[in-house]
N, C-alpha and C. Protein backbone atom coordinates (compact mmCIF):
# COMPACT_ATOMS: atom_id res chain seq x y z
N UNK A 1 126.49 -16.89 -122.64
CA UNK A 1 126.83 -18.29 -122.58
C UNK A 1 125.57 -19.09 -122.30
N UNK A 2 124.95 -20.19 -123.02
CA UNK A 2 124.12 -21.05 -123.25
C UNK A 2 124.61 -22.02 -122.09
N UNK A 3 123.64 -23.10 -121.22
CA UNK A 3 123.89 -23.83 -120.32
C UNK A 3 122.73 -25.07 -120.86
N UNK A 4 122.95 -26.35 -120.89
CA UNK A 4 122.16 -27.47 -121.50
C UNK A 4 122.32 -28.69 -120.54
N UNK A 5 121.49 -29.63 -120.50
CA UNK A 5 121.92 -30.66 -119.73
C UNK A 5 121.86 -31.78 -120.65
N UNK A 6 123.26 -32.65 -120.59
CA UNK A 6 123.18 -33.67 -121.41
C UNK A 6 123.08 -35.17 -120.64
N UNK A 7 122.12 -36.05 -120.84
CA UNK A 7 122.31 -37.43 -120.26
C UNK A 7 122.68 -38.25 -121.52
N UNK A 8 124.50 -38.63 -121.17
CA UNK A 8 125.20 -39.31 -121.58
C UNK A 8 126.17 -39.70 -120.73
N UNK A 9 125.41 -40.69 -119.98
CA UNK A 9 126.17 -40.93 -118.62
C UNK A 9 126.34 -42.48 -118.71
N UNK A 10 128.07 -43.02 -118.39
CA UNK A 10 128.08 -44.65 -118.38
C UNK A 10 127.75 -45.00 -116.89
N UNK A 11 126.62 -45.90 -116.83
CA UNK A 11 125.83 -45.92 -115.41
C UNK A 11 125.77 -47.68 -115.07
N UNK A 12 126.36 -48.27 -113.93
CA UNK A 12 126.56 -49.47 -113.82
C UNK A 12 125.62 -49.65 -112.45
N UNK A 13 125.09 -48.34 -112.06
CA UNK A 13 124.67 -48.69 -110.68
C UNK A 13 122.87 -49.09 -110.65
N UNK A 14 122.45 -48.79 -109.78
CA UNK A 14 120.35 -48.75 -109.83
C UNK A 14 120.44 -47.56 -110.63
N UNK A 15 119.41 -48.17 -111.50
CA UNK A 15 119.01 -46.99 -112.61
C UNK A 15 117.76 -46.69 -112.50
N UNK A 16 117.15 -47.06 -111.21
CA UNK A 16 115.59 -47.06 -111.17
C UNK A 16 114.55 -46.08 -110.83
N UNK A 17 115.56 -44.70 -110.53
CA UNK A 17 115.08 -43.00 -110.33
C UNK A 17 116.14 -42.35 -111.78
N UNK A 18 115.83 -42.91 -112.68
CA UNK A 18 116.96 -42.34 -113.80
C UNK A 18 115.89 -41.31 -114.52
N UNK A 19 114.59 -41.97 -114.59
CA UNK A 19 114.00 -41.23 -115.76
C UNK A 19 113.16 -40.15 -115.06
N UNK A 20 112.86 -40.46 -113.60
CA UNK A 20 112.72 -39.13 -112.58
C UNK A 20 113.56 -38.18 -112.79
N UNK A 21 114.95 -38.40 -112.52
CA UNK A 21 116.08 -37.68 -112.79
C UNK A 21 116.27 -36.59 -114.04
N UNK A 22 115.86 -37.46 -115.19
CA UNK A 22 115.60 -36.47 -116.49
C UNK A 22 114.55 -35.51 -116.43
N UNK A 23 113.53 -36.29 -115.71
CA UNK A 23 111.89 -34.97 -115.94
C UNK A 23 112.46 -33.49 -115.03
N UNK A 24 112.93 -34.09 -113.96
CA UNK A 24 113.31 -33.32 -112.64
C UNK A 24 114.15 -32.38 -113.59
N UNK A 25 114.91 -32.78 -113.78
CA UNK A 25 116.58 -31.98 -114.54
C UNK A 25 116.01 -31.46 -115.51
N UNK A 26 115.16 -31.64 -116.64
CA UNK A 26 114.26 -30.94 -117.42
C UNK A 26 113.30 -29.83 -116.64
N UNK A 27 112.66 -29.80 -115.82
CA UNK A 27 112.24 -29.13 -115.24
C UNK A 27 112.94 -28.03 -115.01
N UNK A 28 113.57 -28.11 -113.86
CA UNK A 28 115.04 -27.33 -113.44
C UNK A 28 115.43 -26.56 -114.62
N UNK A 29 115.53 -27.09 -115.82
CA UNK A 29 116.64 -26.76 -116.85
C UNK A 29 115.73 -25.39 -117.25
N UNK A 30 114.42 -25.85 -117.78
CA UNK A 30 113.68 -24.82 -118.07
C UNK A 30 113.16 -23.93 -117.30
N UNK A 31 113.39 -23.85 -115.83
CA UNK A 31 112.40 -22.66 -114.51
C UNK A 31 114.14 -21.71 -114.81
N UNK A 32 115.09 -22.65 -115.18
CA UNK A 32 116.44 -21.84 -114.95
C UNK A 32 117.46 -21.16 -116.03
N UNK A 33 116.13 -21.01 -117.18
CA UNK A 33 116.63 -20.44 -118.01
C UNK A 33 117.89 -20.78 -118.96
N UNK A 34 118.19 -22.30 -118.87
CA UNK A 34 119.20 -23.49 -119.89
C UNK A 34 118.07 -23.05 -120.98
N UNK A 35 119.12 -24.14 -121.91
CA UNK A 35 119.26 -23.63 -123.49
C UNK A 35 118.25 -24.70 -124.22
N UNK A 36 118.76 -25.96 -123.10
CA UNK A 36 118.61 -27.62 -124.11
C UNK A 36 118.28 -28.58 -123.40
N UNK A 37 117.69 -29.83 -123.17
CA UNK A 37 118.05 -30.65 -122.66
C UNK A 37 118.09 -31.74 -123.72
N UNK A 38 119.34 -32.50 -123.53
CA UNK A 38 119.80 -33.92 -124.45
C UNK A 38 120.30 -35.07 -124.65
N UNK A 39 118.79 -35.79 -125.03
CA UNK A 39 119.62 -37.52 -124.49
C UNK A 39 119.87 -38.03 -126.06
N UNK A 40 120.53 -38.96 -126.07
CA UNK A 40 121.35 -39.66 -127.27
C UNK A 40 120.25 -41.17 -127.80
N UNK A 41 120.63 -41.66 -128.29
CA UNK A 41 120.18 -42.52 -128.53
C UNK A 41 121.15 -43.84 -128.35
N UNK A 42 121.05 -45.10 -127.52
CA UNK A 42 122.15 -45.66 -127.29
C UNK A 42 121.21 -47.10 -127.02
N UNK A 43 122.25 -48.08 -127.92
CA UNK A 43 121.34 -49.69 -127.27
C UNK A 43 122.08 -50.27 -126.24
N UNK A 44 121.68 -51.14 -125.58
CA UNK A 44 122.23 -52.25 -124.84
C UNK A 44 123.51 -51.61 -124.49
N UNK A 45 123.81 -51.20 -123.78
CA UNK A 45 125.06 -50.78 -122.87
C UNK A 45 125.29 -49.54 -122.50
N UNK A 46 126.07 -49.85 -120.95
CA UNK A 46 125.75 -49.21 -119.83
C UNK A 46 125.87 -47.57 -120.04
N UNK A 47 126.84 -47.05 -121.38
CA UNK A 47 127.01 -45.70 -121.72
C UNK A 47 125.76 -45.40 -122.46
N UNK A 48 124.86 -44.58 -121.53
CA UNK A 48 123.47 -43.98 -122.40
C UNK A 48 122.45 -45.43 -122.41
N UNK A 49 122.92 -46.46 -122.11
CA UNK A 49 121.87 -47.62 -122.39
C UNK A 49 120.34 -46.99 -122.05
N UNK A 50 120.21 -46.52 -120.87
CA UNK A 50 118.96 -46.02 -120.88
C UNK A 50 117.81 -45.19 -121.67
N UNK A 51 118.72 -44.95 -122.50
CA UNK A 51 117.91 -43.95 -123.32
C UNK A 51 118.52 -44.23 -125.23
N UNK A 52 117.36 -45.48 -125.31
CA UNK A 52 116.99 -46.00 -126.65
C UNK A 52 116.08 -44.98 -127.77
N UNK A 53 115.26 -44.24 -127.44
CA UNK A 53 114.99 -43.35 -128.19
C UNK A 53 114.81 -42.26 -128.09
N UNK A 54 115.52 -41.45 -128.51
CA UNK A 54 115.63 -39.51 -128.39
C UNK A 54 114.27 -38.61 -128.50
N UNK A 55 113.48 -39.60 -129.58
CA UNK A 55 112.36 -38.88 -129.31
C UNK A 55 111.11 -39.12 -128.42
N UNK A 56 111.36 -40.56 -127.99
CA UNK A 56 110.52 -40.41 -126.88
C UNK A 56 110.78 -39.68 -125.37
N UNK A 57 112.21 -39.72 -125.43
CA UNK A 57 112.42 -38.86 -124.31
C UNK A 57 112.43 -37.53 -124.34
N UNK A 58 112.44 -37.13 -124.86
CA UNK A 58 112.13 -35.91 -125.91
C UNK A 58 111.21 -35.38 -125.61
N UNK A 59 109.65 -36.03 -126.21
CA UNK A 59 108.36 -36.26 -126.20
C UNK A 59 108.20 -35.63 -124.41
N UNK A 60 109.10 -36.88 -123.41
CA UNK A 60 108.62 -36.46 -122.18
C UNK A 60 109.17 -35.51 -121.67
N UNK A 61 110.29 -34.99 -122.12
CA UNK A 61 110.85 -33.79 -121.16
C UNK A 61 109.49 -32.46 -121.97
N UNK A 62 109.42 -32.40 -123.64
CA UNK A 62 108.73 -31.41 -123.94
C UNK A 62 107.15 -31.48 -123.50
N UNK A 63 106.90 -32.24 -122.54
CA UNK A 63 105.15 -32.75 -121.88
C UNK A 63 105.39 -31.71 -120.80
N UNK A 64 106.45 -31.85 -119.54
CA UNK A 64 106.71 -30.90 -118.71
C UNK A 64 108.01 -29.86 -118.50
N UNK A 65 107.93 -28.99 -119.96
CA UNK A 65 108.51 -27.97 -120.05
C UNK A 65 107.98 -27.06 -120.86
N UNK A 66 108.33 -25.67 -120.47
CA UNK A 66 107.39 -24.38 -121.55
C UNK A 66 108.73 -23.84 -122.71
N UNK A 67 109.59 -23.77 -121.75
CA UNK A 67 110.56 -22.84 -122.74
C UNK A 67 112.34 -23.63 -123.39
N UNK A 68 112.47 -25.05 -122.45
CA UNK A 68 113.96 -25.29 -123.16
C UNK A 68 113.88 -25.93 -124.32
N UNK A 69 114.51 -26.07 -125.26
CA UNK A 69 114.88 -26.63 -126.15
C UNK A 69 114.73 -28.06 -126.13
N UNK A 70 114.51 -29.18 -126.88
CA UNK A 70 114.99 -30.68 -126.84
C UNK A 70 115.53 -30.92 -128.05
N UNK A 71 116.75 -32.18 -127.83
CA UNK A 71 117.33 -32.20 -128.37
C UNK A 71 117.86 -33.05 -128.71
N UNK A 72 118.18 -34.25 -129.60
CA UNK A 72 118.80 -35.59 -129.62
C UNK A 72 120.51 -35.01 -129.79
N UNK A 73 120.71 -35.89 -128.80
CA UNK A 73 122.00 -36.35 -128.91
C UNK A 73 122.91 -36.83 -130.02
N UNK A 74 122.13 -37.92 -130.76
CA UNK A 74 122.54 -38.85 -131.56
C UNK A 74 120.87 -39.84 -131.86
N UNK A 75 121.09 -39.86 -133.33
CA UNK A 75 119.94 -40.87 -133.85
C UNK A 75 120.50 -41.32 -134.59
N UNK A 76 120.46 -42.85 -134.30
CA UNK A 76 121.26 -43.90 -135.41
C UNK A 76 120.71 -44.05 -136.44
N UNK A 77 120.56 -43.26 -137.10
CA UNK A 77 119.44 -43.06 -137.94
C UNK A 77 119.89 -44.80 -139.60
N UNK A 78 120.69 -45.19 -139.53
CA UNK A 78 120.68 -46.62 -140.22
C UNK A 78 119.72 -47.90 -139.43
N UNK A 79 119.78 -47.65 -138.16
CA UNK A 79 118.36 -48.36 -137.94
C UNK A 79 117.28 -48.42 -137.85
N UNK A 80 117.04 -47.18 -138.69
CA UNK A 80 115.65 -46.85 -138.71
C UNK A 80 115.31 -46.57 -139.70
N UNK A 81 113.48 -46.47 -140.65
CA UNK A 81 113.42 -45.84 -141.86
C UNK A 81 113.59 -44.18 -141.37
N UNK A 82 114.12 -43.66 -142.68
CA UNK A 82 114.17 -42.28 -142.92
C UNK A 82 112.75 -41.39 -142.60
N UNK A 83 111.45 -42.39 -142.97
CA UNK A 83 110.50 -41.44 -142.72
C UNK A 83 109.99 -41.60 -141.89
N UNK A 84 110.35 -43.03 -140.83
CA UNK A 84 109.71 -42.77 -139.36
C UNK A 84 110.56 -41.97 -138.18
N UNK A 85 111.86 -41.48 -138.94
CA UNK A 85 112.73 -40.37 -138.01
C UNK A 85 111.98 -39.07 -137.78
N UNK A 86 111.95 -38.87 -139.39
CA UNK A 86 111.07 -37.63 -139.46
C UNK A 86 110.16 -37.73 -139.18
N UNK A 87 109.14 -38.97 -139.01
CA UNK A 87 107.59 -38.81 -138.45
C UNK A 87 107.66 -38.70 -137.05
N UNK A 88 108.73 -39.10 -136.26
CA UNK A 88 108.90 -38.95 -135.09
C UNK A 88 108.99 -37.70 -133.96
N UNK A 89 109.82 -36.86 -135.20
CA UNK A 89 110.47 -35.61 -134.65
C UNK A 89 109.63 -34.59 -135.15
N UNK A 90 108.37 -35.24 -136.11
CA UNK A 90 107.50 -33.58 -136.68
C UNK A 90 106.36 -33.70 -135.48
N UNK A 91 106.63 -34.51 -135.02
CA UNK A 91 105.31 -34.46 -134.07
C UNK A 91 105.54 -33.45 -132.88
């Protein structure tokens, strides 16, 4: 059985240790042998609002991790061009 951490959380409260929270939980995820870690892509509101792009968060969980997975959630991919998705995610 595979274990992943997903931030897709509706959050109304201080969000101002949120993205600590992800590196931390990324961390964790990977010393503990999880599968994934995965944020979504979400605008303006309070479900996922924090996390507007998958691959930059992405970017930071895979800066301080060796072995989990990253992973988008969701990429709205109609608001974006097609080849800056993929330029995003080959990096």
């Amino acid at each position: 059985m595979d274990f992943g951490l997903f931030y897709f959380a509706n959050d109304n409260e201080d969000v101002s240790d949120r993205y600590r929270l992800l590196i931390e939980g990324a961390k964790f995820a990977d010393t503990h042998d999880f599968a994934a870690v995965w944020t979504p892509e979400r605008h303006f509101h309070a479900f996922g609002g924090l996390y507007p792009n998958p691959a930059v968060t992405g970017a930071a969980v895979a800066a301080v991790t060796e072995r989990v997975a990253v992973r988008a959630g969701s990429v709205v991919a109609p608001l974006h061009h097609p080849v800056r998705v993929a330029e995003e995610w080959s990096v």
